[in-house]
Protein backbone atom coordinates (compact mmCIF):
# COMPACT_ATOMS: atom_id res chain seq x y z
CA UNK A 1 41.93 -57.92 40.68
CA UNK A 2 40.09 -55.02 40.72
CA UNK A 3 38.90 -52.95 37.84
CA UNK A 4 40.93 -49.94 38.68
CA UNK A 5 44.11 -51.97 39.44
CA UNK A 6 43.41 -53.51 35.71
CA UNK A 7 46.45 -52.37 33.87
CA UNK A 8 45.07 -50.88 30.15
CA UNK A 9 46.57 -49.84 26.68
CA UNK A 10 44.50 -47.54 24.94
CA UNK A 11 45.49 -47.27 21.42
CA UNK A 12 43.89 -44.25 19.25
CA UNK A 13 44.65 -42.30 16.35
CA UNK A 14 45.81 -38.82 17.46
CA UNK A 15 44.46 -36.60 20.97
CA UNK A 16 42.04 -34.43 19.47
CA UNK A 17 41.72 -31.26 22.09
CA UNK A 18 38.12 -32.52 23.25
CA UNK A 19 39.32 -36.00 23.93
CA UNK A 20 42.25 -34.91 26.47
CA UNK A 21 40.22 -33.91 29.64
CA UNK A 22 38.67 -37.69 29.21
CA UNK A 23 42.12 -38.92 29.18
CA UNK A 24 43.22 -37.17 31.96
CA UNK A 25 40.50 -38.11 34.01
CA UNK A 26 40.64 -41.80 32.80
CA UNK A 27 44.56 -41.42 33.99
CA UNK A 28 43.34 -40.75 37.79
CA UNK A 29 41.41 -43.85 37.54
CA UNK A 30 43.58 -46.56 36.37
CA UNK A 31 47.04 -47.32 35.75
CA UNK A 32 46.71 -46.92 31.77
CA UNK A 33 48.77 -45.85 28.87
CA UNK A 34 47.93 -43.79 25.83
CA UNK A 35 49.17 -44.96 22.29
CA UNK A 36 48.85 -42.52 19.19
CA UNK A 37 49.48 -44.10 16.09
CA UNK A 38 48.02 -40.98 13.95
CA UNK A 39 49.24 -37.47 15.86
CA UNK A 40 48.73 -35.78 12.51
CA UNK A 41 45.12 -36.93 11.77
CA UNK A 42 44.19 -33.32 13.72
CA UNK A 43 46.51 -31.66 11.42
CA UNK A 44 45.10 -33.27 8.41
CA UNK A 45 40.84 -32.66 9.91
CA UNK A 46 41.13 -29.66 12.03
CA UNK A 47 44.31 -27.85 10.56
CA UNK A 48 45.87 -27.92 13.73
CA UNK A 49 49.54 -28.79 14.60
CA UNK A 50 49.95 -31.07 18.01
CA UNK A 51 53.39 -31.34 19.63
CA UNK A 52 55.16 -34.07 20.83
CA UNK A 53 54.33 -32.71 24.30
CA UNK A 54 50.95 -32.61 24.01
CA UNK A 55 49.21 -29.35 26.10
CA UNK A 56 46.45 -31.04 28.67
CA UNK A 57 48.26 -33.95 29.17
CA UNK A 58 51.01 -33.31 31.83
CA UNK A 59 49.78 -36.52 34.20
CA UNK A 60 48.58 -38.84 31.21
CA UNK A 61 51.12 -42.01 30.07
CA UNK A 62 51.51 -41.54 26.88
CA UNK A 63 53.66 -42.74 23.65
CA UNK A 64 53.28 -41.44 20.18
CA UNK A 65 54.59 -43.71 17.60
CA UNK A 66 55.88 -43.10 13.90
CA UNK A 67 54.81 -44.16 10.89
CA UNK A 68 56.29 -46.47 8.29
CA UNK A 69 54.43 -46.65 5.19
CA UNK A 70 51.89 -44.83 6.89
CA UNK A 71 51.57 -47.73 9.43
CA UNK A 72 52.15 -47.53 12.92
CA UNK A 73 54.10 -50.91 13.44
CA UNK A 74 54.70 -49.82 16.76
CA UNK A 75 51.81 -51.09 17.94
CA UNK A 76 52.99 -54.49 18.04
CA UNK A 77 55.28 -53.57 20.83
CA UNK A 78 53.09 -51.90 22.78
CA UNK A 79 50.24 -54.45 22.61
CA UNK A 80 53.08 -57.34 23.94
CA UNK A 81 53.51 -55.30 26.82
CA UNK A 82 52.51 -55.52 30.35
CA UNK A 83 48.91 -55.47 30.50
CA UNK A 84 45.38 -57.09 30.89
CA UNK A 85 42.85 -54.51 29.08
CA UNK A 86 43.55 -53.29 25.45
CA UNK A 87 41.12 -50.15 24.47
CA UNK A 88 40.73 -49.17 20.66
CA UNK A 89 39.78 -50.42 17.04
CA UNK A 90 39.80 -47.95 14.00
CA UNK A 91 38.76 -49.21 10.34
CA UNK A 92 38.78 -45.39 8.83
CA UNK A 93 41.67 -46.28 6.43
CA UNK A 94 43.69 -49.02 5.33
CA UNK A 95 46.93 -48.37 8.08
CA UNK A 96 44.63 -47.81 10.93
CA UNK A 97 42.71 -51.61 9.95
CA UNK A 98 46.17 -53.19 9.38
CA UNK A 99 47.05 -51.79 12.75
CA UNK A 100 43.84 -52.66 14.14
CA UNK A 101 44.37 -56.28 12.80
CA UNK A 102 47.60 -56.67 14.34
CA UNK A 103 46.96 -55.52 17.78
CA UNK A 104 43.24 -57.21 18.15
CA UNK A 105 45.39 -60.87 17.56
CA UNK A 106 47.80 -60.24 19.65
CA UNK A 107 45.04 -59.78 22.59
CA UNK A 108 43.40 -62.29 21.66
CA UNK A 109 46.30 -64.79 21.20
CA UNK A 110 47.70 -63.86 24.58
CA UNK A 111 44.26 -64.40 26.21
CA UNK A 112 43.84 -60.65 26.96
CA UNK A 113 40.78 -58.61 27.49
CA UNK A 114 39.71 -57.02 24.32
CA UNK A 115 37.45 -53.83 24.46
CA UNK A 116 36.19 -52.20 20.90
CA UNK A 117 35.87 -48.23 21.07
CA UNK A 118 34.21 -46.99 17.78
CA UNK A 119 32.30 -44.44 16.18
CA UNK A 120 31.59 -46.09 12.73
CA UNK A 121 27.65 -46.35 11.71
CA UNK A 122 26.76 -46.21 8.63
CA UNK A 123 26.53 -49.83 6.13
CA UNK A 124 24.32 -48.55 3.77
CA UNK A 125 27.45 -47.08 1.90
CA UNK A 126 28.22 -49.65 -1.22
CA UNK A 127 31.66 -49.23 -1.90
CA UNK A 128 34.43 -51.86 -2.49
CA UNK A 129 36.30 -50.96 0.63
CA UNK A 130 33.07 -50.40 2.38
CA UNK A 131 32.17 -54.77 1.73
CA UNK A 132 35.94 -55.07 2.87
CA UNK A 133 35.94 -53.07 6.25
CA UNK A 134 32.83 -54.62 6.55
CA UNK A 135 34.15 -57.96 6.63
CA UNK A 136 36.97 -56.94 8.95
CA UNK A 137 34.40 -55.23 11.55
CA UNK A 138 32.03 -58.31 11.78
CA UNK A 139 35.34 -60.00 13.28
CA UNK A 140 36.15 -57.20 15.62
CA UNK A 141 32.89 -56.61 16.62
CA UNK A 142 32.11 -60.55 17.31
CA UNK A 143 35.13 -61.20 18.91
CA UNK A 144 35.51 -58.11 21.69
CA UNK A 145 34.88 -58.76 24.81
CA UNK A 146 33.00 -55.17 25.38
CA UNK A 147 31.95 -52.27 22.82
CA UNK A 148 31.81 -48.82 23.82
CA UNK A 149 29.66 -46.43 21.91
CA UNK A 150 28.74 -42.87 21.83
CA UNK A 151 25.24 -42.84 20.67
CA UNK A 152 22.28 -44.96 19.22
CA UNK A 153 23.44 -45.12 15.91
CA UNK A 154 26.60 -46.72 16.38
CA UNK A 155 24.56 -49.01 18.97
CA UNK A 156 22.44 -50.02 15.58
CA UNK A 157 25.18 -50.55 13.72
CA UNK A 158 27.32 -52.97 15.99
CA UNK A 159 24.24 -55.30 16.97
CA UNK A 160 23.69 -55.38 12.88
CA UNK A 161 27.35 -56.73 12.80
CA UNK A 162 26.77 -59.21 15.52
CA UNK A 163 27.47 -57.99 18.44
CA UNK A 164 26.32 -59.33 21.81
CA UNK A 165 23.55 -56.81 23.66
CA UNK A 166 25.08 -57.35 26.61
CA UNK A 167 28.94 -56.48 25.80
CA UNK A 168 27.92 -52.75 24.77
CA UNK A 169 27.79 -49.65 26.54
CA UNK A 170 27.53 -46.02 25.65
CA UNK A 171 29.82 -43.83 26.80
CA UNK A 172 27.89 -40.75 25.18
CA UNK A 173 30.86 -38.05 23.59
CA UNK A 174 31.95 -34.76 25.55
CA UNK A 175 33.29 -31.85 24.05
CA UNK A 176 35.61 -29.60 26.01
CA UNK A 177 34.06 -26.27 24.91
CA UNK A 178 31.06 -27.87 27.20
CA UNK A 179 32.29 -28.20 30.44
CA UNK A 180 29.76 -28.72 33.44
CA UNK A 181 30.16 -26.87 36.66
CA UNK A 182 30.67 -29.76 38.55
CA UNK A 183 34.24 -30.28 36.09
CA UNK A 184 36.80 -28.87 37.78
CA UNK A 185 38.61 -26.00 35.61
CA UNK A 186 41.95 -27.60 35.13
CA UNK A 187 40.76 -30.11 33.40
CA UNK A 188 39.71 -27.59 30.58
CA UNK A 189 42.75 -27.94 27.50
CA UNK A 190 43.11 -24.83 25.84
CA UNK A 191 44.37 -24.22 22.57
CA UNK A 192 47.48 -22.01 21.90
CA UNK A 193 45.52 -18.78 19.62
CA UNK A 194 47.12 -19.75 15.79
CA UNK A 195 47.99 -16.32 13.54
CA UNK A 196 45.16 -17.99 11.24
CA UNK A 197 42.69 -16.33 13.42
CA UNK A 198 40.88 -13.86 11.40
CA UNK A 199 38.91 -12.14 14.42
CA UNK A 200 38.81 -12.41 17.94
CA UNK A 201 36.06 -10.05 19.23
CA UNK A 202 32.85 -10.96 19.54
CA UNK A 203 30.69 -11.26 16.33
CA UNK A 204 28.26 -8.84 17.07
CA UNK A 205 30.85 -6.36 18.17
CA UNK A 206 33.07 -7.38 15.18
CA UNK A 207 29.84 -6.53 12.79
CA UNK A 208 27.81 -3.38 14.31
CA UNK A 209 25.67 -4.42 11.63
CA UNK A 210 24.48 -7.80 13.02
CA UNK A 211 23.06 -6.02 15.84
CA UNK A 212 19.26 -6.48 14.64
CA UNK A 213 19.98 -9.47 12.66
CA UNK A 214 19.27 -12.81 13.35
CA UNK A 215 22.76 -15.39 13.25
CA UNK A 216 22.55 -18.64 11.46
CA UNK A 217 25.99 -20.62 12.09
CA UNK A 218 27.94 -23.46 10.40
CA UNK A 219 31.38 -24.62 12.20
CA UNK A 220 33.04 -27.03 10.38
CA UNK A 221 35.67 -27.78 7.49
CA UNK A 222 34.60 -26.52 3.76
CA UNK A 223 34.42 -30.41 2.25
CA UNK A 224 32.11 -31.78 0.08
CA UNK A 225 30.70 -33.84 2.97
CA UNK A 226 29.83 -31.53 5.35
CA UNK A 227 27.18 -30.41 2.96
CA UNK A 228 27.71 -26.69 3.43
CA UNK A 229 26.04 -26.02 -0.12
CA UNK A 230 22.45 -27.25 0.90
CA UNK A 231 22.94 -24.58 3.55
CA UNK A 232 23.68 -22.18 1.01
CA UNK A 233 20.50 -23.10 -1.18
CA UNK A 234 18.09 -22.80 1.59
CA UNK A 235 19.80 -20.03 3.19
CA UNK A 236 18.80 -18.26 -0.56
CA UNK A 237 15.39 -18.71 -0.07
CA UNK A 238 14.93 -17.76 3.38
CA UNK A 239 16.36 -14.53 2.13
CA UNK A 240 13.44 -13.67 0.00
CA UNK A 241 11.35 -13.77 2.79
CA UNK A 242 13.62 -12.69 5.91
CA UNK A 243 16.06 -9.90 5.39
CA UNK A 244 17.02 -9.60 8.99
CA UNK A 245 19.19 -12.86 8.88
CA UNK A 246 22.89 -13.55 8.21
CA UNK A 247 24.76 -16.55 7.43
CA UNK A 248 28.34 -17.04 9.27
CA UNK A 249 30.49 -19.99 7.82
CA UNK A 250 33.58 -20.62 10.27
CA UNK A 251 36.23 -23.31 8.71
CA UNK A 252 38.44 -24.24 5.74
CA UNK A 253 38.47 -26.55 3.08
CA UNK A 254 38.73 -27.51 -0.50
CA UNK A 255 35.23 -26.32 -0.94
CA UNK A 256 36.05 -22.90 -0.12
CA UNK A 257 36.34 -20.99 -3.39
CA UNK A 258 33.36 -23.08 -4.80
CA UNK A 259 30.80 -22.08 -1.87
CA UNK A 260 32.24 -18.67 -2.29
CA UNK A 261 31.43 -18.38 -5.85
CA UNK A 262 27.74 -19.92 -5.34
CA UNK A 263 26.89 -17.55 -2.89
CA UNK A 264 27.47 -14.68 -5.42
CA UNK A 265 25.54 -16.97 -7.88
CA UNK A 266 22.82 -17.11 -5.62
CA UNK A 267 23.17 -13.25 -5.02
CA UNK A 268 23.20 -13.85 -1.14
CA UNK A 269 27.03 -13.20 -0.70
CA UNK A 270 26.25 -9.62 1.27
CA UNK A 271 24.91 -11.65 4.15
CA UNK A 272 26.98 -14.77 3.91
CA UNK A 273 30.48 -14.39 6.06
CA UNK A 274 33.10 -17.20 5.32
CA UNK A 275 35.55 -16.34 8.48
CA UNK A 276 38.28 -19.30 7.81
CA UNK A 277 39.55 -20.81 10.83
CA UNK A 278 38.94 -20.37 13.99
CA UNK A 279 40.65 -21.89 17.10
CA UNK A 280 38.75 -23.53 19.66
CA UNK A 281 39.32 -21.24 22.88
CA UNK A 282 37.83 -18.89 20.37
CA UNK A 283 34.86 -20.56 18.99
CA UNK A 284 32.56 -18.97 21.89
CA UNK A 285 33.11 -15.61 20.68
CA UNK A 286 30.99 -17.36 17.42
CA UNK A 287 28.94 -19.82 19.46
CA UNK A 288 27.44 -17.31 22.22
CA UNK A 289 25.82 -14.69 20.09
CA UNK A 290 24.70 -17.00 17.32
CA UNK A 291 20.95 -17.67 17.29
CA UNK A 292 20.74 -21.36 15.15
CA UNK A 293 23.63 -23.21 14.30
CA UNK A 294 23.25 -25.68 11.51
CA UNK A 295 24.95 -28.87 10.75
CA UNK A 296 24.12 -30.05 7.20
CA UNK A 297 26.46 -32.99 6.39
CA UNK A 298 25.74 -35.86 4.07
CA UNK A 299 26.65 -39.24 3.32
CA UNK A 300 30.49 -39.17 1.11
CA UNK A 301 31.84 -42.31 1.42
CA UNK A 302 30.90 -41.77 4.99
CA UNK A 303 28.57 -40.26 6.87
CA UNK A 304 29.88 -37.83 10.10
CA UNK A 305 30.69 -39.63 12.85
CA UNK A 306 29.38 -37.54 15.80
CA UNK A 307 30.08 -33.73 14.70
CA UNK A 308 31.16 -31.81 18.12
CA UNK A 309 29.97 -28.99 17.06
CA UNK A 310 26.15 -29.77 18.58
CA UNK A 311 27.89 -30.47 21.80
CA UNK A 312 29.52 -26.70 21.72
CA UNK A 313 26.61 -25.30 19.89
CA UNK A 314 24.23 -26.25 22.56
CA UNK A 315 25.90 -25.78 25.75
CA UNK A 316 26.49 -22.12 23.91
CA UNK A 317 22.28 -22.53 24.64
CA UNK A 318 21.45 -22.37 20.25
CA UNK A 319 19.09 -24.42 18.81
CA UNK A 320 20.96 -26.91 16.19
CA UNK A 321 19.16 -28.47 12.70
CA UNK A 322 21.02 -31.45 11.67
CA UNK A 323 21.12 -33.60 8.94
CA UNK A 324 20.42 -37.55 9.30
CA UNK A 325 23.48 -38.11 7.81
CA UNK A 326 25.07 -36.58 11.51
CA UNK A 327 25.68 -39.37 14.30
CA UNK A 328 24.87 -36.94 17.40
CA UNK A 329 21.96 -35.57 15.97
CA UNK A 330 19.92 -38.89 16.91
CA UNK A 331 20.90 -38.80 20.90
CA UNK A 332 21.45 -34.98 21.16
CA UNK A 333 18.44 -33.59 18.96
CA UNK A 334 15.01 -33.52 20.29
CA UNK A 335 12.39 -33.02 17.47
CA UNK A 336 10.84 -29.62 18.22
CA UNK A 337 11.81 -29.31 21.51
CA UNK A 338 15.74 -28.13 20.57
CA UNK A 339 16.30 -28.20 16.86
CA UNK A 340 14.71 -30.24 14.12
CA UNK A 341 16.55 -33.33 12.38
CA UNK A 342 16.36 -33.28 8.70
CA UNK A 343 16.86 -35.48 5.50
CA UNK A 344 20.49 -34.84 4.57
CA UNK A 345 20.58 -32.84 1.20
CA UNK A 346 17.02 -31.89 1.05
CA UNK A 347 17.33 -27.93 1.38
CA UNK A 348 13.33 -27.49 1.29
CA UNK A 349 13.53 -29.12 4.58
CA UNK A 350 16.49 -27.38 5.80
CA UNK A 351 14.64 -24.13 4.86
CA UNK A 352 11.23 -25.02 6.48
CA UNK A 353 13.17 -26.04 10.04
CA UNK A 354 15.33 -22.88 9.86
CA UNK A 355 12.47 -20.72 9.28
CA UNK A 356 10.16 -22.35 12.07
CA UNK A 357 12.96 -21.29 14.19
CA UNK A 358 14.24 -18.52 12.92
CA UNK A 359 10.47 -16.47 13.23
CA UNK A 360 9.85 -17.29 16.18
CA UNK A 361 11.39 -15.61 18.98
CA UNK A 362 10.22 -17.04 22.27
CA UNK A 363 10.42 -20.84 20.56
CA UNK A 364 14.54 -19.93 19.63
CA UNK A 365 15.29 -19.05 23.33
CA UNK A 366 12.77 -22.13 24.73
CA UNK A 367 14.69 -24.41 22.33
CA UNK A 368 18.29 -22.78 23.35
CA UNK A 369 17.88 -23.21 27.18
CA UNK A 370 16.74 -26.93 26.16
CA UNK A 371 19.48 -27.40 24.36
CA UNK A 372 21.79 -26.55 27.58
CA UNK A 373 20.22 -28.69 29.64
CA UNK A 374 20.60 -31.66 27.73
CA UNK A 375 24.18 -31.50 27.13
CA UNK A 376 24.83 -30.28 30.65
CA UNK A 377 23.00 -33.39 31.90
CA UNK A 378 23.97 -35.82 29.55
CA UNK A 379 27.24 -35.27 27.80
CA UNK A 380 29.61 -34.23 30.03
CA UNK A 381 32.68 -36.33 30.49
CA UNK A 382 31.47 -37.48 33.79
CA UNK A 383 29.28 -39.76 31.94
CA UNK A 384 31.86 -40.77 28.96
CA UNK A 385 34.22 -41.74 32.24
CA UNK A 386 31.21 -43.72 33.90
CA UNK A 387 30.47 -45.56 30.72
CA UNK A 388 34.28 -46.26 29.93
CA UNK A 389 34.36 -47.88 34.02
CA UNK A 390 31.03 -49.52 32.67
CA UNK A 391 32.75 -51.64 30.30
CA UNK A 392 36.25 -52.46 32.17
CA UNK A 393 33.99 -53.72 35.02
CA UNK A 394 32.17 -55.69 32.56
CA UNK A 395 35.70 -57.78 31.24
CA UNK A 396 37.06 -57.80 34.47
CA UNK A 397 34.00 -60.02 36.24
């Protein structure tokens, strides 16, 4: 049988908007089905809704199942159905490892191909349920019969559980907002515009008064992990020595009213913009004029996956500074030559990289056009589909 007659079940959580052109494609391939066991996870993340009928996915095979206890039992179906390849593995809560557990047996006990698709890479975390996921991923990891990866990290982290260097791939992440001109526009999902929009013209259009200031960006939600109040701190002091610079914060969160209330501590709150959120269609209206985006999570109980927001950032050509606590940041960052990397809530160092950049004008549009070209030439989902067929031709030998 031939890897694209190999009949697949790909269970995942929910169809964020930048996974569904890899679908799609993926659906043109093989003869595979789509399982959602978490729809709402986007609602509950990215404060958007997703229908039943999910937009971008007209072609794809799809099911989403309910919840019973917060557990997707449906999955037990689905994974005694007609197939030879089962795609997935999730250990970010307690339902998603139950239904992890359930479905990994049943593959295993019918003699069917196993493949592992994670994201996790972080061990250093000592928590309780860290040890116990821990436990449960050395099994899954061991046992799979291919691992597909985005990035370097997670590549450390499986071969630390055990895995076998020559059952994992990397299928390096693609973002949507990124599209290469060799990706046909159709495959583009666009978001319905939400009445949460605050503002839909272009920033610098929006504020006549940005237009001789330099744009520092953050796109993300307002949680203690994302680290937004490091920004804030070294955002202060590169005040004192840089008027010309403002601070845009696009997202919602729990955080919200406490960054709000340290940027008037920190008397910065005249140049610091919380906009709320913002859909995705819109984001480039944020992304284009910016001149440095910064991404300045930290490790809270876990560290950030990927963040998708480097992907957009750069193909939107900005230079990005990025904690170590972000997974992307180690495959998409370049030292110097795009952004800088720096210790997660150190805010000297996030000062130092965003002034480097920030003073410099001909380094900030050398480090932009870099930053293009790297995601244009190495995260596109032409490559996520070529290291997906990587793997299924690996099981199917």
């Amino acid at each position: 049988m031939s890897p694209e007659s190999s009949r697949i079940v790909f269970i995942h959580n929910t169809a964020m908007w930048y996974r569904r052109p890899f679908f799609s494609l993926l659906s043109e391939i093989y003869p595979i089905k789509f399982v959602f066991t978490h729809l709402d996870v986007s609602k509950e993340i990215y404060d958007v809704e997703i229908d039943d009928k999910i937009d971008g996915m007209k072609n794809v095979d799809y099911t989403i199942l309910k919840n019973y206890l917060s557990i997707a039992f449906g999955v037990i179906r689905e994974s005694l159905g007609d197939y030879d390849i089962i795609v997935g593995g999730s250990w970010d809560s307690l339902p998603e490892i139950i239904e992890t557990t359930l479905y990994f047996v049943i593959a295993k006990l019918r003699r069917k191909k196993f493949v592992l698709w994670t994201e996790d890479w972080n061990w250093n975390i000592k928590t309780t349920k860290r040890k116990l996921v821990k436990f449960f991923a050395r099994i899954i990891v061991k046992n799979s019969d291919a691992i597909i990866l985005p990035g370097t990290k997670q590549k450390e982290c499986v071969m630390y559980l055990g895995a076998s260097p020559s059952k994992v791939f990397l299928m390096p992440n693609a973002s949507n907002i990124s599209q290469t001109p060799t990706e046909s526009p159709d495959k583009i999902v666009k978001l319905k515009s939400s009445p949460n929009m605050v503002n839909t013209s272009n920033l610098r259009d929006q504020y006549p008064s940005f237009k001789d200031k330099k744009i520092v960006l953050f796109v993300g939600r307002l949680v203690k992990q994302k680290g937004v109040d490091y920004l804030l701190n070294a955002f202060s002091t590169l005040k004192k020595g840089m008027n010309d610079v403002v601070l845009v914060i696009i997202g919602k969160g729990d955080y919200e009213k406490k960054l709000k209330k340290m940027a008037e501590d920190l008397q910065i709150e005249k140049d610091v913009y919380f906009q709320g959120h913002v859909d995705n269609d819109l984001l480039k209206k944020y992304y284009g004029p910016s001149d440095l985006c910064v991404v300045p999570s930290i490790t809270h109980e876990m560290v950030d996956a990927w963040a998708f927001v480097v992907n957009e950032a750069m193909y939107y050509e900005n230079p990005v500074i990025a904690s170590d606590a972000v997974g992307s940041a180690f495959d998409m960052i370049k030292n110097g030559e795009n952004g800088f990397i720096v210790p997660e809530k150190d805010s000297k160092a996030l000062y130092n990289a965003m002034k480097v950049i920030l003073s410099n004008d001909e380094l900030r549009e050398k480090m932009g056009k870099r930053s293009k070209k790297i995601v244009e030439t190495g995260f596109s989902y032409k490559n996520m589909v070529e290291g997906f067929q990587n793997a299924i031709n690996f099981v199917k030998k």
